[in-house]
C-alpha atoms as a PDB file:
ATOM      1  CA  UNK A   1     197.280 -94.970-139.813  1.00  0.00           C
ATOM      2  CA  UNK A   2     200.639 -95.238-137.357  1.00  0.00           C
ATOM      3  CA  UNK A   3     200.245 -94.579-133.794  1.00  0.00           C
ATOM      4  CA  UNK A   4     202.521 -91.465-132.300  1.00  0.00           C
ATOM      5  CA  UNK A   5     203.543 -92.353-128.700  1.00  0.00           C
ATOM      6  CA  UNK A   6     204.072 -89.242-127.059  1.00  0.00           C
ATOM      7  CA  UNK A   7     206.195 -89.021-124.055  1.00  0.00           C
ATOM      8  CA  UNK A   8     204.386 -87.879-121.007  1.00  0.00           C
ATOM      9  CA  UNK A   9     205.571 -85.865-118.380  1.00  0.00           C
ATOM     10  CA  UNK A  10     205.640 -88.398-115.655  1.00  0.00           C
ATOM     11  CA  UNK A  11     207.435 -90.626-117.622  1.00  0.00           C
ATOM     12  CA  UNK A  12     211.102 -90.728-118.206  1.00  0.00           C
ATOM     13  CA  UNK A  13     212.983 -91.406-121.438  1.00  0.00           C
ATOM     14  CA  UNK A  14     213.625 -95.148-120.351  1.00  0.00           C
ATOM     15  CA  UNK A  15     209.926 -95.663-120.190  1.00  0.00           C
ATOM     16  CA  UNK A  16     209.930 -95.720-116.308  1.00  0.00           C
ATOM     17  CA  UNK A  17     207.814 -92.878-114.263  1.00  0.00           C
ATOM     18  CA  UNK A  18     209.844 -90.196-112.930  1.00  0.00           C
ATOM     19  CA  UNK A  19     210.081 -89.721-109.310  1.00  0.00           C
ATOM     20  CA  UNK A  20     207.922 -86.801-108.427  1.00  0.00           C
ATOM     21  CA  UNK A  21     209.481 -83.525-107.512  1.00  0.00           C
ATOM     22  CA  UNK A  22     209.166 -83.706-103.691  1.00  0.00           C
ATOM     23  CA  UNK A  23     211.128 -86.879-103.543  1.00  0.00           C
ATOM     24  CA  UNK A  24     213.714 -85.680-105.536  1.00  0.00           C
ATOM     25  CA  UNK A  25     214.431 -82.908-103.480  1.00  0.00           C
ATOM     26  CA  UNK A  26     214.004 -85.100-100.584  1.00  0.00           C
ATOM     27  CA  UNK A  27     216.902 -87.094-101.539  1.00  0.00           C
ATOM     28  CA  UNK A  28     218.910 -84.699-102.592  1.00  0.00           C
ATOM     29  CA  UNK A  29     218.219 -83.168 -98.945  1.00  0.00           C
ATOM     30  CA  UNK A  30     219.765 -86.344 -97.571  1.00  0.00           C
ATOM     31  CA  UNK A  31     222.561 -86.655 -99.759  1.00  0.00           C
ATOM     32  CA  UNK A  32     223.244 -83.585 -98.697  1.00  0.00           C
ATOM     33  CA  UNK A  33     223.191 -84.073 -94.892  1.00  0.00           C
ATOM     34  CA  UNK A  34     224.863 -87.493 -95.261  1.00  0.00           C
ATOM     35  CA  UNK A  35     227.404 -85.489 -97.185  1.00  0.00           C
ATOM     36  CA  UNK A  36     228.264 -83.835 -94.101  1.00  0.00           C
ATOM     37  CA  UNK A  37     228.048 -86.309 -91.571  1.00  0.00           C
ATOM     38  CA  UNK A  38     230.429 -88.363 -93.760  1.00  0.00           C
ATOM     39  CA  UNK A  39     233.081 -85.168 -93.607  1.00  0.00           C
ATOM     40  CA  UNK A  40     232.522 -84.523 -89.923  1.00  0.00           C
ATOM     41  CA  UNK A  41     233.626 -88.324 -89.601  1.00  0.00           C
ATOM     42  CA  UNK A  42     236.248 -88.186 -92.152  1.00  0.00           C
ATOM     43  CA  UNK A  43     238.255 -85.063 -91.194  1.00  0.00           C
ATOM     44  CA  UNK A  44     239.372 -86.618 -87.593  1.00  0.00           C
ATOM     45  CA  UNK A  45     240.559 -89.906 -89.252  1.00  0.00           C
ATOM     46  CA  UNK A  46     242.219 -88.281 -92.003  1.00  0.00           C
ATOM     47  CA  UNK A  47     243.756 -85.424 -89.301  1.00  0.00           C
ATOM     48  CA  UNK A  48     245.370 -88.201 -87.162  1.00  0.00           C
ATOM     49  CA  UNK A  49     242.758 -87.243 -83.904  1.00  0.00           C
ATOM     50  CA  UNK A  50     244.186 -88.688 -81.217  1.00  0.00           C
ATOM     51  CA  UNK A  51     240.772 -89.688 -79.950  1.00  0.00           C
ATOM     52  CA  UNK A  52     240.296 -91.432 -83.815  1.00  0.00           C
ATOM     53  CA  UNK A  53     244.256 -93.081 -83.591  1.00  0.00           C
ATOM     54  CA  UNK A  54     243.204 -94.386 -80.028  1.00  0.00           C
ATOM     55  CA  UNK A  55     239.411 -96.177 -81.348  1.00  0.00           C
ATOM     56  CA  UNK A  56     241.564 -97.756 -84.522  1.00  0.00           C
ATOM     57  CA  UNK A  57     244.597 -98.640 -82.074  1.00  0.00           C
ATOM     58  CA  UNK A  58     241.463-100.358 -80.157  1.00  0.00           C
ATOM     59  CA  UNK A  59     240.208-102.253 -83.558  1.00  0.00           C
ATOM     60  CA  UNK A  60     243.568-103.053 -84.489  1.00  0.00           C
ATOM     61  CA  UNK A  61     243.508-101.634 -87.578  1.00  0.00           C
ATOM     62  CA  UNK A  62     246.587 -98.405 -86.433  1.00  0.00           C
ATOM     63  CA  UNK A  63     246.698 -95.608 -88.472  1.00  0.00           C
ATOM     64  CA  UNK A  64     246.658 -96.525 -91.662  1.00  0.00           C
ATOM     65  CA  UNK A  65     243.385 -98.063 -91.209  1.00  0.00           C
ATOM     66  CA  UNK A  66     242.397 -94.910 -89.914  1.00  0.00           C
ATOM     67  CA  UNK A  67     243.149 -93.073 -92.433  1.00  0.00           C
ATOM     68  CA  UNK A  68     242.031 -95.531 -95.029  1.00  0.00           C
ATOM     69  CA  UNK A  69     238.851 -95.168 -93.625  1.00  0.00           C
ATOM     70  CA  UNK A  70     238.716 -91.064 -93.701  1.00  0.00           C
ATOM     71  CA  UNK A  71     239.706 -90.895 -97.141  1.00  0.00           C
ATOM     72  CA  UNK A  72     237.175 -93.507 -98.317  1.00  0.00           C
ATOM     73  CA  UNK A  73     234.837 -91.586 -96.166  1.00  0.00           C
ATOM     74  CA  UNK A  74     235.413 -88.440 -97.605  1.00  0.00           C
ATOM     75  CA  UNK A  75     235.543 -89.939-101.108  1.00  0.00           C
ATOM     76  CA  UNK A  76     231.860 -90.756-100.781  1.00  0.00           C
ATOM     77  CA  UNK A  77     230.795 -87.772 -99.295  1.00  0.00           C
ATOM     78  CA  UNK A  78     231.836 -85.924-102.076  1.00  0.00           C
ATOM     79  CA  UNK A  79     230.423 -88.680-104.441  1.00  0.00           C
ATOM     80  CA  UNK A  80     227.518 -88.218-102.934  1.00  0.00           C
ATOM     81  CA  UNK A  81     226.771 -85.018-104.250  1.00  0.00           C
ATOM     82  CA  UNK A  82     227.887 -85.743-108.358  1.00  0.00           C
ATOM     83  CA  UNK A  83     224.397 -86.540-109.808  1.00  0.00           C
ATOM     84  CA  UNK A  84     226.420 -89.409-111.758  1.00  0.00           C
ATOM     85  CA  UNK A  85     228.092 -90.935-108.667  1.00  0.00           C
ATOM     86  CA  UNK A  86     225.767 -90.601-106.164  1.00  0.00           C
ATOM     87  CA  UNK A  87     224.280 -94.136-106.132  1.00  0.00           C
ATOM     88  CA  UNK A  88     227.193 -96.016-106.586  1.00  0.00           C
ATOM     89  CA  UNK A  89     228.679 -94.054-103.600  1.00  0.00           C
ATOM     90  CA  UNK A  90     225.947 -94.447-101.746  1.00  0.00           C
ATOM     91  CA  UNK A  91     225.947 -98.351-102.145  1.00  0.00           C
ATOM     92  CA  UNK A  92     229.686 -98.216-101.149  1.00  0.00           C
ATOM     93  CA  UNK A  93     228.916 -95.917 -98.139  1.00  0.00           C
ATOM     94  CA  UNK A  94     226.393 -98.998 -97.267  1.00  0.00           C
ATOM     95  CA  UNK A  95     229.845-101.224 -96.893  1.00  0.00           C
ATOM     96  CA  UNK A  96     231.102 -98.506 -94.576  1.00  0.00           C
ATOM     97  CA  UNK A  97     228.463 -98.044 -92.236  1.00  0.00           C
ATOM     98  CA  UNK A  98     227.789-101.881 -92.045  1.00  0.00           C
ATOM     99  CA  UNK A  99     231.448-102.076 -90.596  1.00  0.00           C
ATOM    100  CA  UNK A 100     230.986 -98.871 -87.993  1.00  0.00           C
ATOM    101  CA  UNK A 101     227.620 -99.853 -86.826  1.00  0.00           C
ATOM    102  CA  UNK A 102     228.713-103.600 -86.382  1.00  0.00           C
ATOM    103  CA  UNK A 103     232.320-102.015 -84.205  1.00  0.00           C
ATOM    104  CA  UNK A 104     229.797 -99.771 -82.222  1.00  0.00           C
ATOM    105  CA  UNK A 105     227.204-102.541 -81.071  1.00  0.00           C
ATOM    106  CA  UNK A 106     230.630-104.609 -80.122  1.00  0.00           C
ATOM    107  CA  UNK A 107     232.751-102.096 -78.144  1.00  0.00           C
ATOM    108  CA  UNK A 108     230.387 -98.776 -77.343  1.00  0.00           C
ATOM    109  CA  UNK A 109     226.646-100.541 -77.767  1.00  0.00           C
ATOM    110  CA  UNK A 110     224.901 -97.230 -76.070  1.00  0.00           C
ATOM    111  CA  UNK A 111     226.460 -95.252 -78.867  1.00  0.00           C
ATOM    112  CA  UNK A 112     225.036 -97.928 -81.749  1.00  0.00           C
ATOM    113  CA  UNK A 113     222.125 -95.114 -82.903  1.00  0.00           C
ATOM    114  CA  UNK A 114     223.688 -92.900 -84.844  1.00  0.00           C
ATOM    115  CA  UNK A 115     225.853 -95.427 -86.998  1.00  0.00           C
ATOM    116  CA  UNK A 116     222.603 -97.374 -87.296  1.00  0.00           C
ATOM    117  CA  UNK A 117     220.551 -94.213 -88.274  1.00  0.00           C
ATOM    118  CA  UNK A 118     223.414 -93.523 -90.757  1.00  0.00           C
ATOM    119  CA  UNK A 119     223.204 -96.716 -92.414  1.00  0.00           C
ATOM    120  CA  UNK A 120     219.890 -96.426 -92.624  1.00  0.00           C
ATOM    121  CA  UNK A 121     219.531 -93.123 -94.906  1.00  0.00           C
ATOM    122  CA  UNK A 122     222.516 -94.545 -96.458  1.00  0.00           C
ATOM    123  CA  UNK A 123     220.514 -97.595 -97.554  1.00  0.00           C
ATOM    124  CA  UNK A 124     217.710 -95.441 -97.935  1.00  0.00           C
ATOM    125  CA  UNK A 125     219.551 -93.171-101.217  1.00  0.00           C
ATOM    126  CA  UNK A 126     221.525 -96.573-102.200  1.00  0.00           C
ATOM    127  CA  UNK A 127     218.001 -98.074-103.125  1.00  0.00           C
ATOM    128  CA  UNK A 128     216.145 -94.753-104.186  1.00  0.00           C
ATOM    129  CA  UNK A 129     219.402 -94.345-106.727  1.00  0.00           C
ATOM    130  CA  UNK A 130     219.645 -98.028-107.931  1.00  0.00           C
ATOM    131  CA  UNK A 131     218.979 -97.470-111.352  1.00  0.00           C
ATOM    132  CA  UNK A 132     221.149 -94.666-111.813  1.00  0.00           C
ATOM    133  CA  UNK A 133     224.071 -96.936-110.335  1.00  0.00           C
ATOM    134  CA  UNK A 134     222.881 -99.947-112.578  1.00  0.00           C
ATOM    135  CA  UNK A 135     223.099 -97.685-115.407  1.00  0.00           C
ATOM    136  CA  UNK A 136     226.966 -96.236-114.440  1.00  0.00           C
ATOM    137  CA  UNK A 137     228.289 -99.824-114.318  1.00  0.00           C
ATOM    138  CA  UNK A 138     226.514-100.669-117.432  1.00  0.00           C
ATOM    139  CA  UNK A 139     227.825 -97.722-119.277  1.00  0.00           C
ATOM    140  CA  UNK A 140     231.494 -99.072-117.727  1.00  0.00           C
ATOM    141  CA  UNK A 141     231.400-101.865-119.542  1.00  0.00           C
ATOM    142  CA  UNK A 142     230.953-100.688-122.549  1.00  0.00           C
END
């Protein structure tokens, strides 16, 4: 007599259970809504604000850091919400918001919450999508 495993379904195809429904949508709420923040932040940069020019003149980094920093903002905001991408630009957006939140505790420390908040729900959908981003760089190597 053989045994017929039968796929249940709270189980995914690798074996692992499936995130229920709620959370799901849950992070795919925040992807969303970091999605935005991260274009709110990026069209300044990327517009040469003189507000933006005059923080980066402040860093050091000019202009082109500036702008740098607004396109690889709004790179990940719209990697954010590719099912396929989403992870890995999440964990990159972690990078990001390490660097802001560290400048904002250093030159404006009373404005440190919402860069920390950020990087939080940043970290938050980085760890929530790990596997997904484990299995996009294993598929790259192939």
């Amino acid at each position: 007599m053989t045994a017929i495993r039968t796929e249940s379904a709270s189980e995914s195809t690798a074996g692992r259970p499936r995130r229920p429904r709620a959370a799901t949508v849950g992070l795919w709420v925040l992807q969303v809504l970091l999605a935005g923040v991260f274009v709110m932040a990026a069209v300044p940069k990327i517009g040469a604000d003189p507000v933006a020019v005059a923080g980066f003149d402040l860093l050091g980094l000019g202009t082109v850091g500036m702008v740098v920093v607004g396109w690889l903002e709004l790179a990940g905001a719209v990697a954010l919400l590719v099912p396929r991408l989403c992870g890995l630009a999440a964990t990159c957006q972690v990078a990001l918001m390490v660097g802001a939140t560290a400048v904002t505790v250093v030159l404006m420390p009373a404005m440190v919450a919402f860069p920390a908040l950020t990087l939080v729900a940043v970290c938050v959908v980085a760890w929530a999508r790990r596997r997904d981003t484990a299995a996009l760089l294993r598929g790259l190597r192939r």
